[in-house]
PDB file of N, CA and C in Angstrom:
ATOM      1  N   UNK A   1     -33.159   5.852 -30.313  1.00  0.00           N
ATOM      2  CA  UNK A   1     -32.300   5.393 -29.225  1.00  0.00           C
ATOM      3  C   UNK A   1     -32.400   3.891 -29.106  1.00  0.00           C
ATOM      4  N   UNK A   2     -31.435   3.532 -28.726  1.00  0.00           N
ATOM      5  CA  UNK A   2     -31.098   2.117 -28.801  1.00  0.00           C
ATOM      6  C   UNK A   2     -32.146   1.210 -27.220  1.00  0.00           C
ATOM      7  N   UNK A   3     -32.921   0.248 -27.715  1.00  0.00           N
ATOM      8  CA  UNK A   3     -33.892   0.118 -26.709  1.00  0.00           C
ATOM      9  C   UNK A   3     -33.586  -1.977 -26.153  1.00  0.00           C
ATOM     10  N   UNK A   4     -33.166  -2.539 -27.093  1.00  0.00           N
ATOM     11  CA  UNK A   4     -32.721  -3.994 -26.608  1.00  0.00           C
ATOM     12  C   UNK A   4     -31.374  -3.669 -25.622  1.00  0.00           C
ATOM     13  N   UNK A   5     -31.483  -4.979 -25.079  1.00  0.00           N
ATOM     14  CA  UNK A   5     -29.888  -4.741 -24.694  1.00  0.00           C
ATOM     15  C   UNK A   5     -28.670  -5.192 -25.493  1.00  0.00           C
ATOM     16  N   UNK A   6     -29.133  -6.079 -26.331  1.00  0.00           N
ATOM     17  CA  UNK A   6     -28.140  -6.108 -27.745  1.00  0.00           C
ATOM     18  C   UNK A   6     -27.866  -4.316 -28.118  1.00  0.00           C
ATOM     19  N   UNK A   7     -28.803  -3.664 -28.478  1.00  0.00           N
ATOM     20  CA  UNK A   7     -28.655  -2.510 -28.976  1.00  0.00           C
ATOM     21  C   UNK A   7     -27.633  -1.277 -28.175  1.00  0.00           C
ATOM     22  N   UNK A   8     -28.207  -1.746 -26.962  1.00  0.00           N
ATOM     23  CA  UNK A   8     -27.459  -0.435 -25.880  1.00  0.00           C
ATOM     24  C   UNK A   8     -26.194  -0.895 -25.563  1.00  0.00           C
ATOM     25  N   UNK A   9     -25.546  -2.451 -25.620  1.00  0.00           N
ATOM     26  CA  UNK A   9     -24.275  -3.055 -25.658  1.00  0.00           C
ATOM     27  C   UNK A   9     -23.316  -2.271 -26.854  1.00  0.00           C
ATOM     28  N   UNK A  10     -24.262  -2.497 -28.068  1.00  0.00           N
ATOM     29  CA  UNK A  10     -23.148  -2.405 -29.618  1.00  0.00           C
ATOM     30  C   UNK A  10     -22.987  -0.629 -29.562  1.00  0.00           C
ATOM     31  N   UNK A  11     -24.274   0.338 -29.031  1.00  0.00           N
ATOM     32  CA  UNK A  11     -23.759   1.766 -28.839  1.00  0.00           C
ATOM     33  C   UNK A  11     -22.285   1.739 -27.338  1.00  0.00           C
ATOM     34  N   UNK A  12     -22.592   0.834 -26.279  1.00  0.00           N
ATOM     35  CA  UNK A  12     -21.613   1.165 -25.825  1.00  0.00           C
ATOM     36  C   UNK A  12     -19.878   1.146 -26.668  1.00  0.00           C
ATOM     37  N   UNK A  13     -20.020   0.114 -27.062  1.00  0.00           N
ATOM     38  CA  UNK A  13     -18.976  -0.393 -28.149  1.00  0.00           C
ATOM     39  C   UNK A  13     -18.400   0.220 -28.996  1.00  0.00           C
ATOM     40  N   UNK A  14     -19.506   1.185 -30.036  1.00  0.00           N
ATOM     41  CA  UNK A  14     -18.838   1.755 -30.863  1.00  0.00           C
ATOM     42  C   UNK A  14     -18.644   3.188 -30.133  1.00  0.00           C
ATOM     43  N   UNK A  15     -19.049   3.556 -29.073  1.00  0.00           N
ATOM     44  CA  UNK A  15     -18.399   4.936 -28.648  1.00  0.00           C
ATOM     45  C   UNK A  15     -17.205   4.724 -27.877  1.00  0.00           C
ATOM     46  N   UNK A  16     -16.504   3.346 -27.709  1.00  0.00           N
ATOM     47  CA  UNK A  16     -15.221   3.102 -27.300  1.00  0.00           C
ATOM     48  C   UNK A  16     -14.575   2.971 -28.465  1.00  0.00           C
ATOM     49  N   UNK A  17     -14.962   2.049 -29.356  1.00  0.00           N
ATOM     50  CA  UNK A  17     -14.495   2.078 -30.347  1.00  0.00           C
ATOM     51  C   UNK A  17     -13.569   3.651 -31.320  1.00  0.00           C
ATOM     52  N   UNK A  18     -14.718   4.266 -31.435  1.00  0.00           N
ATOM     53  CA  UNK A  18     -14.614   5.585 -32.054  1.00  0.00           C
ATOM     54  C   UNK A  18     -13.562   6.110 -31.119  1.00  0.00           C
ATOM     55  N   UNK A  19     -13.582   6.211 -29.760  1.00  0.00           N
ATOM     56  CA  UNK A  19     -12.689   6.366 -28.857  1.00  0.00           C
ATOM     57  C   UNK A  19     -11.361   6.403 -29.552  1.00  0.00           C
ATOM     58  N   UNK A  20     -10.907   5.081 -29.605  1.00  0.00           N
ATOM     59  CA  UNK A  20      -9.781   4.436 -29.940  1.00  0.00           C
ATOM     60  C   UNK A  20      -9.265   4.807 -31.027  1.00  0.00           C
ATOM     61  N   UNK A  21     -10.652   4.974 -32.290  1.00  0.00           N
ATOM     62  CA  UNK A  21     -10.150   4.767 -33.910  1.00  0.00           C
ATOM     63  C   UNK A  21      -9.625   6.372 -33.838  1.00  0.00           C
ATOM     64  N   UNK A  22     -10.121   7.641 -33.385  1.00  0.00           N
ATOM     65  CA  UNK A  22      -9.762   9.157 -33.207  1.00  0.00           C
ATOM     66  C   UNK A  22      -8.402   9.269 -32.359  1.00  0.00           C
ATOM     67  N   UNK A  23      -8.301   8.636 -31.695  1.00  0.00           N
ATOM     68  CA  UNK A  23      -6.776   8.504 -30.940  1.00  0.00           C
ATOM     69  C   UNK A  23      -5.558   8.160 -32.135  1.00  0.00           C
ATOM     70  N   UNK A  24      -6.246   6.785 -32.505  1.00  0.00           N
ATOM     71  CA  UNK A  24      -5.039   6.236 -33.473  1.00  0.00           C
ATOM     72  C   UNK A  24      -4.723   7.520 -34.677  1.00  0.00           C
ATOM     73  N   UNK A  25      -6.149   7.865 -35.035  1.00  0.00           N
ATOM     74  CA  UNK A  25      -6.171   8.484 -36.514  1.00  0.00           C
ATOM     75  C   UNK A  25      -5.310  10.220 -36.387  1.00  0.00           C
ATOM     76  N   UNK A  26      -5.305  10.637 -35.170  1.00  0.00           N
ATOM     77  CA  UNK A  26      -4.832  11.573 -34.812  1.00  0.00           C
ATOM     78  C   UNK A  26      -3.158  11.691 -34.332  1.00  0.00           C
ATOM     79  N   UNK A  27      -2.516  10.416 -33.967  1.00  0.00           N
ATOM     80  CA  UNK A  27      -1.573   9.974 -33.632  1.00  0.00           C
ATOM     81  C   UNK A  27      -0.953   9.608 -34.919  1.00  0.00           C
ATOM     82  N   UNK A  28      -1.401   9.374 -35.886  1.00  0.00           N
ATOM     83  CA  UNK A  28      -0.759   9.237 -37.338  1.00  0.00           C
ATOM     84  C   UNK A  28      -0.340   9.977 -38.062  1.00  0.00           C
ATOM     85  N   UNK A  29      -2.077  11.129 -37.794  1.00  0.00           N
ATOM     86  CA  UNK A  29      -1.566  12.436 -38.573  1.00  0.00           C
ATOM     87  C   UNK A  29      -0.281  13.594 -38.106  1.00  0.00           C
ATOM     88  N   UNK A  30      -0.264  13.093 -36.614  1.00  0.00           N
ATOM     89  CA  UNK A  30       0.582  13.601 -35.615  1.00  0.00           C
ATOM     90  C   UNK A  30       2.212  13.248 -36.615  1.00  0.00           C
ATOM     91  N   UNK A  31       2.306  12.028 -36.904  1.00  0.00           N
ATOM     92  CA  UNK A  31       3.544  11.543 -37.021  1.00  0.00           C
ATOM     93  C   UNK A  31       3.724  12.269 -38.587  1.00  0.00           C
ATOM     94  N   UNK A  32       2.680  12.196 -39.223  1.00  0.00           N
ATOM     95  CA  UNK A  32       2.767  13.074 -41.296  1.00  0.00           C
ATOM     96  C   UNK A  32       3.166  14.195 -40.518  1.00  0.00           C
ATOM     97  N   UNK A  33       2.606  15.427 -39.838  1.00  0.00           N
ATOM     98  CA  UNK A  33       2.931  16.300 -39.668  1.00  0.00           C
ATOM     99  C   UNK A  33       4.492  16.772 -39.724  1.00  0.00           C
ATOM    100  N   UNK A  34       5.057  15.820 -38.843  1.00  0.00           N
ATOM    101  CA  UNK A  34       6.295  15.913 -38.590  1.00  0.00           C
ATOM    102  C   UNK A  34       7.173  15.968 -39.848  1.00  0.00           C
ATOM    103  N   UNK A  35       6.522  14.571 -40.498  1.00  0.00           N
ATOM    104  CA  UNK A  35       7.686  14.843 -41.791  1.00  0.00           C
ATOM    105  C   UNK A  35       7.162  15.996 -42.413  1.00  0.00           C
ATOM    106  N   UNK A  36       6.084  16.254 -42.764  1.00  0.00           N
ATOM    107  CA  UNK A  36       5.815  17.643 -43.729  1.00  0.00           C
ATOM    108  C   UNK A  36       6.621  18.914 -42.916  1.00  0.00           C
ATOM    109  N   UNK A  37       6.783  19.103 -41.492  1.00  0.00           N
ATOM    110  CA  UNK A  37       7.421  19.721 -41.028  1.00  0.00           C
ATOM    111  C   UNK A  37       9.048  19.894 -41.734  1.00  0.00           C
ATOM    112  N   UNK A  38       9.287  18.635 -41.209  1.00  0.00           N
ATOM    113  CA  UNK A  38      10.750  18.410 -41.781  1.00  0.00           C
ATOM    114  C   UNK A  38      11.326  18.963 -43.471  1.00  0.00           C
ATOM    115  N   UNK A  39      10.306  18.321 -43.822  1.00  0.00           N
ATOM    116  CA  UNK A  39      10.294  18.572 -45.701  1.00  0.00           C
ATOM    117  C   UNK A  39      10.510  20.725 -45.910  1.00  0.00           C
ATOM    118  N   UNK A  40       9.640  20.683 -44.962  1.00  0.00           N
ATOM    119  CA  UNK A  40       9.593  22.156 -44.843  1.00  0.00           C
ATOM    120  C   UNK A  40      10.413  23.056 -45.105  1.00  0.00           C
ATOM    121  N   UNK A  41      11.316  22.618 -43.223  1.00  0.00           N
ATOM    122  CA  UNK A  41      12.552  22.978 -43.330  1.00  0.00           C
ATOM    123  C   UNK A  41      13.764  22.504 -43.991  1.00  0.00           C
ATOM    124  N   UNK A  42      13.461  21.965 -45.373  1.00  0.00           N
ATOM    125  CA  UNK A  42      14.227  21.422 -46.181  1.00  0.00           C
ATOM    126  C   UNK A  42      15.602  20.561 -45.551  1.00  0.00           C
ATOM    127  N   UNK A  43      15.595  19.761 -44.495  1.00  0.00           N
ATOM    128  CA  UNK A  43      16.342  19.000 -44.073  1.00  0.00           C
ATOM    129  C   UNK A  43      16.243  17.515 -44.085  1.00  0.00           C
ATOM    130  N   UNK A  44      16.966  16.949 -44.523  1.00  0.00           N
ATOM    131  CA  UNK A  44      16.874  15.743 -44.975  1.00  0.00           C
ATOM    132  C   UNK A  44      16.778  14.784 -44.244  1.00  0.00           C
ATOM    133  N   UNK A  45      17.742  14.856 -43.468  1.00  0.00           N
ATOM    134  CA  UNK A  45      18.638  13.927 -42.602  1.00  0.00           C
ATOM    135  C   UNK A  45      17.209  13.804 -41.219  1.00  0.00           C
ATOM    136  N   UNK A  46      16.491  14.858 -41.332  1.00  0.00           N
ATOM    137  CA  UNK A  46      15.224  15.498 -40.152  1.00  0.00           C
ATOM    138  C   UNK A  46      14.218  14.608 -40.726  1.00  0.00           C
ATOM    139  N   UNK A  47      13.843  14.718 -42.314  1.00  0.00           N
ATOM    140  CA  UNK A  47      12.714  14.251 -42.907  1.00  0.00           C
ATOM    141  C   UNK A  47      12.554  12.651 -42.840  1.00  0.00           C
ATOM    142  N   UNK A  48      14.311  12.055 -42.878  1.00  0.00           N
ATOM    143  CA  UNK A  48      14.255  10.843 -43.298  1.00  0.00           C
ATOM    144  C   UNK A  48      14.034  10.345 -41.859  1.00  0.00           C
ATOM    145  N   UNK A  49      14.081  11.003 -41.054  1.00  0.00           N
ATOM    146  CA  UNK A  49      14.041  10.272 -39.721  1.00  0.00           C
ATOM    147  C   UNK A  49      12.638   9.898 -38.975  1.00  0.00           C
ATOM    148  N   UNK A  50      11.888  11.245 -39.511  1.00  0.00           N
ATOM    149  CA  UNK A  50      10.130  11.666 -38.880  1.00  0.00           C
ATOM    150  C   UNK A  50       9.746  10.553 -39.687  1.00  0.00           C
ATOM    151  N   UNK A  51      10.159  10.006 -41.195  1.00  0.00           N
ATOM    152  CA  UNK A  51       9.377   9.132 -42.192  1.00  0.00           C
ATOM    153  C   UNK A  51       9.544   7.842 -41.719  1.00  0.00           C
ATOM    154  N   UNK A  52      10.851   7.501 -41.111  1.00  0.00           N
ATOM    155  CA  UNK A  52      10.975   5.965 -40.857  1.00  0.00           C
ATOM    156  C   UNK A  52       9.850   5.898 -39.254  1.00  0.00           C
ATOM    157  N   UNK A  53      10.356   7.047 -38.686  1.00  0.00           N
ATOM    158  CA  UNK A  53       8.997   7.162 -37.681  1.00  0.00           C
ATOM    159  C   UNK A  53       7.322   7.019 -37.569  1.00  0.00           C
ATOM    160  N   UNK A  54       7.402   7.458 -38.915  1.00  0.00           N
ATOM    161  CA  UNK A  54       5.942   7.390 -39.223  1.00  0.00           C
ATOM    162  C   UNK A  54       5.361   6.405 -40.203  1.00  0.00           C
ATOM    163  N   UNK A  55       6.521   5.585 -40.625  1.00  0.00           N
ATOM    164  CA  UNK A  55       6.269   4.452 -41.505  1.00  0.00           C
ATOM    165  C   UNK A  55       5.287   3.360 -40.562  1.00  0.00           C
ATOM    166  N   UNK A  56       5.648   2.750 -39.329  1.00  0.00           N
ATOM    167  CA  UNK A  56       5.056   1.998 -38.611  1.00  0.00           C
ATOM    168  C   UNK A  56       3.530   2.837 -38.284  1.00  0.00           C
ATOM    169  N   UNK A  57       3.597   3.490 -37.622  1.00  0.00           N
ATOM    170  CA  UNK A  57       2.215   3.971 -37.227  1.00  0.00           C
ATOM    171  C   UNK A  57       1.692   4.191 -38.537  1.00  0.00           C
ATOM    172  N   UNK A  58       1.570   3.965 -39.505  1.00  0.00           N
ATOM    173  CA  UNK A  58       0.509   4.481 -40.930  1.00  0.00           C
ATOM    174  C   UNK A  58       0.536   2.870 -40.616  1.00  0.00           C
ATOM    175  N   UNK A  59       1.398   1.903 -40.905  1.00  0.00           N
ATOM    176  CA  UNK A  59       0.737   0.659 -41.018  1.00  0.00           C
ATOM    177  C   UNK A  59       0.082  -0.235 -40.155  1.00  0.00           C
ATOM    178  N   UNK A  60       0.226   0.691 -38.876  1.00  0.00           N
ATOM    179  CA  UNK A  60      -0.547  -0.115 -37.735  1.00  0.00           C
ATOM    180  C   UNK A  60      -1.730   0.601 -38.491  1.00  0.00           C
ATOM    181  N   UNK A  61      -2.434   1.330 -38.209  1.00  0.00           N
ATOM    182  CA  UNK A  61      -3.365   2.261 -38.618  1.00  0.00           C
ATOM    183  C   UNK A  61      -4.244   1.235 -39.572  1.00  0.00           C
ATOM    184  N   UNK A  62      -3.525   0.550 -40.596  1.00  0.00           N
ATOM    185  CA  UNK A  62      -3.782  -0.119 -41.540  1.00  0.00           C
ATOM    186  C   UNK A  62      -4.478  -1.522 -41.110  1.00  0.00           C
ATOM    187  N   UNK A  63      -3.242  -1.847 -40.158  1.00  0.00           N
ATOM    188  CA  UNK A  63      -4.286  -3.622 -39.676  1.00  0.00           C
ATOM    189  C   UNK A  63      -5.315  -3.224 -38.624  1.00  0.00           C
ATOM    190  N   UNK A  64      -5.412  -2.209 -38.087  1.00  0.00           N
ATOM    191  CA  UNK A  64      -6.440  -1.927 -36.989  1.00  0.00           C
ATOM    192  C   UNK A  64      -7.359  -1.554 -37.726  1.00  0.00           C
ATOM    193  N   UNK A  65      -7.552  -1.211 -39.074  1.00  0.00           N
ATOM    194  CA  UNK A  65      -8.883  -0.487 -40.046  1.00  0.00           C
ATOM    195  C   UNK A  65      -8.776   0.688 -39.776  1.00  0.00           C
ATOM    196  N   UNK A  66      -7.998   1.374 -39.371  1.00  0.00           N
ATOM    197  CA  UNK A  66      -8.410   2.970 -39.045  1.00  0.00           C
ATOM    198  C   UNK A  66      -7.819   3.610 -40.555  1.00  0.00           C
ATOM    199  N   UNK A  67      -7.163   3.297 -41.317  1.00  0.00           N
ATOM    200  CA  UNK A  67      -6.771   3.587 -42.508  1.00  0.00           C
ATOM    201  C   UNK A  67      -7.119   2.641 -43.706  1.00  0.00           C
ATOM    202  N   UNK A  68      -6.917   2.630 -45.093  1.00  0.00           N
ATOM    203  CA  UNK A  68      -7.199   1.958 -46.172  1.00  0.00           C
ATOM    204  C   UNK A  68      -5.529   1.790 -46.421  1.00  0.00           C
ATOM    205  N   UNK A  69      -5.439   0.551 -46.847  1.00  0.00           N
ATOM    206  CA  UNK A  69      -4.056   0.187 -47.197  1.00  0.00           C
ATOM    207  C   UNK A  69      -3.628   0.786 -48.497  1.00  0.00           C
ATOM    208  N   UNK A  70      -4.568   0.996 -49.283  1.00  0.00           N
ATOM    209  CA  UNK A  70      -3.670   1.942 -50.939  1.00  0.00           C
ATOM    210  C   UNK A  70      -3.418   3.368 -50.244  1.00  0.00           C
ATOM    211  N   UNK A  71      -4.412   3.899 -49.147  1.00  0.00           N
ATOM    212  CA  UNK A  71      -4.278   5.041 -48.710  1.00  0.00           C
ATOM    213  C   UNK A  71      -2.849   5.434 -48.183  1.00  0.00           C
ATOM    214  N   UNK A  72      -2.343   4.487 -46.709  1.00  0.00           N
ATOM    215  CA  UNK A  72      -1.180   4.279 -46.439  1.00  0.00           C
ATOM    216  C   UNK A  72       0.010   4.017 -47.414  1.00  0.00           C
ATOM    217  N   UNK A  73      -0.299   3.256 -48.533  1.00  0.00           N
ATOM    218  CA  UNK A  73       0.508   3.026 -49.097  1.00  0.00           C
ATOM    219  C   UNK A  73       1.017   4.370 -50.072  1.00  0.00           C
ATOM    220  N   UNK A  74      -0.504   5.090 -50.537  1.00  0.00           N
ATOM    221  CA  UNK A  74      -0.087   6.479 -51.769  1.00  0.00           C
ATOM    222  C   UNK A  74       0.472   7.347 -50.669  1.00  0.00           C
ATOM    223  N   UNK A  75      -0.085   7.429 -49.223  1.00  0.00           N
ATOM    224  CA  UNK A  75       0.815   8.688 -48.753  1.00  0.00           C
ATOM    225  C   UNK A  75       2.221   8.451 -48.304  1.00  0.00           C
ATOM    226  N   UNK A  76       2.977   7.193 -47.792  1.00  0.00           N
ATOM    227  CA  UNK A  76       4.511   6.601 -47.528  1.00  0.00           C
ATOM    228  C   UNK A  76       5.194   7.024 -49.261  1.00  0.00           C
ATOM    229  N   UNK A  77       4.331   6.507 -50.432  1.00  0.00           N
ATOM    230  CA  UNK A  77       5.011   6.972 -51.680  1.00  0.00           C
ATOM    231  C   UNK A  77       5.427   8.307 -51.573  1.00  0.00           C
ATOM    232  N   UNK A  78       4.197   9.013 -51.504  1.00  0.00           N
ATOM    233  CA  UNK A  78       4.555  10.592 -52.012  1.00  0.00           C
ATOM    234  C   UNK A  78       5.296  11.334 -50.974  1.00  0.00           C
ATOM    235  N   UNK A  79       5.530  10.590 -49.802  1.00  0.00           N
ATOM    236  CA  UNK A  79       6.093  11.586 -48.970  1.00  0.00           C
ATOM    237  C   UNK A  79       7.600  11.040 -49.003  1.00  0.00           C
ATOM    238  N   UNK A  80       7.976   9.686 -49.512  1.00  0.00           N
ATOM    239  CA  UNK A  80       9.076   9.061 -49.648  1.00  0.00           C
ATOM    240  C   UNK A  80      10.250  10.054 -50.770  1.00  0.00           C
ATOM    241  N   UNK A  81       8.947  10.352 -51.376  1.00  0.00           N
ATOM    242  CA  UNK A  81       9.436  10.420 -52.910  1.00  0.00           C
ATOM    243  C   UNK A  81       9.695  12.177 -52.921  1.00  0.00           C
ATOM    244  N   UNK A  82       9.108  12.654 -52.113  1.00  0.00           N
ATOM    245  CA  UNK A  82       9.276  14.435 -51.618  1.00  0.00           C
ATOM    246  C   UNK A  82      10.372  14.060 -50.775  1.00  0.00           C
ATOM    247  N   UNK A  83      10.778  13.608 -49.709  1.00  0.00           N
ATOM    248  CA  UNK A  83      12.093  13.557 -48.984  1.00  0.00           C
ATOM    249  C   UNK A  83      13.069  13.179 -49.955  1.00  0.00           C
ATOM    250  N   UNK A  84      13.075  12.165 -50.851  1.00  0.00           N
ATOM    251  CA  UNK A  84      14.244  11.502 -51.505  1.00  0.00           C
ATOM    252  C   UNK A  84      14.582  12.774 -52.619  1.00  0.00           C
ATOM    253  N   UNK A  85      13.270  13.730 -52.672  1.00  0.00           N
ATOM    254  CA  UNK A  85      13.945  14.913 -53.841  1.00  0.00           C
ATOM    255  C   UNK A  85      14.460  16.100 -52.874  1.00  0.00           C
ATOM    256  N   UNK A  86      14.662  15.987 -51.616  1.00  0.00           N
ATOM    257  CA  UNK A  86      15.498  17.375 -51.076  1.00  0.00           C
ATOM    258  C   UNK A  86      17.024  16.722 -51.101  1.00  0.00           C
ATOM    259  N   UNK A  87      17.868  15.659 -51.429  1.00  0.00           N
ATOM    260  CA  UNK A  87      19.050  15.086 -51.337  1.00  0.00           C
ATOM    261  C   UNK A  87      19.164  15.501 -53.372  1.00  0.00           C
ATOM    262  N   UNK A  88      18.541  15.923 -53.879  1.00  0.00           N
ATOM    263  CA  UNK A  88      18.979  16.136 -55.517  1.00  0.00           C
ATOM    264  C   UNK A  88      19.076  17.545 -55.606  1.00  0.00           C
TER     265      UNK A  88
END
């Protein structure tokens, strides 16, 4: 257990922290859901809409650290690239 007050400050911190980073990280996956939803119901016009929706929140995600930027970047590909194949 954290016994300075440096120490018992940086635990307050990161259990706000963590707070925050589980909010964001859950609010993202919130927004993938949707398009995988969409993709689902094989509608396009549904998919392309949840994706432009969920394009911003993956990249906030990104400057806040709650995500890795190749991460954000491989899942906007593959889910770009699964919506752009229900219009073929």
């Amino acid at each position: 257990m954290a016994n300075s007050p440096q120490a018992k400050k940086r635990a307050r911190q990161n259990e706000r922290r963590y707070a925050v980073n589980k909010a964001r990280r859950s609010r993202i996956r919130t927004f993938l859901r949707k398009v995988e939803e969409a993709i689902a119901t094989g509608d396009q016009a549904a998919a392309t809409a949840a994706l432009r929706l969920a394009q911003p929140e993956l990249m906030r995600g990104v400057t806040k650290g709650v995500v890795h930027k190749n991460t954000a970047a491989r899942k906007m590909s593959r889910l770009s690239a699964r919506v752009k194949a229900l219009g073929a």
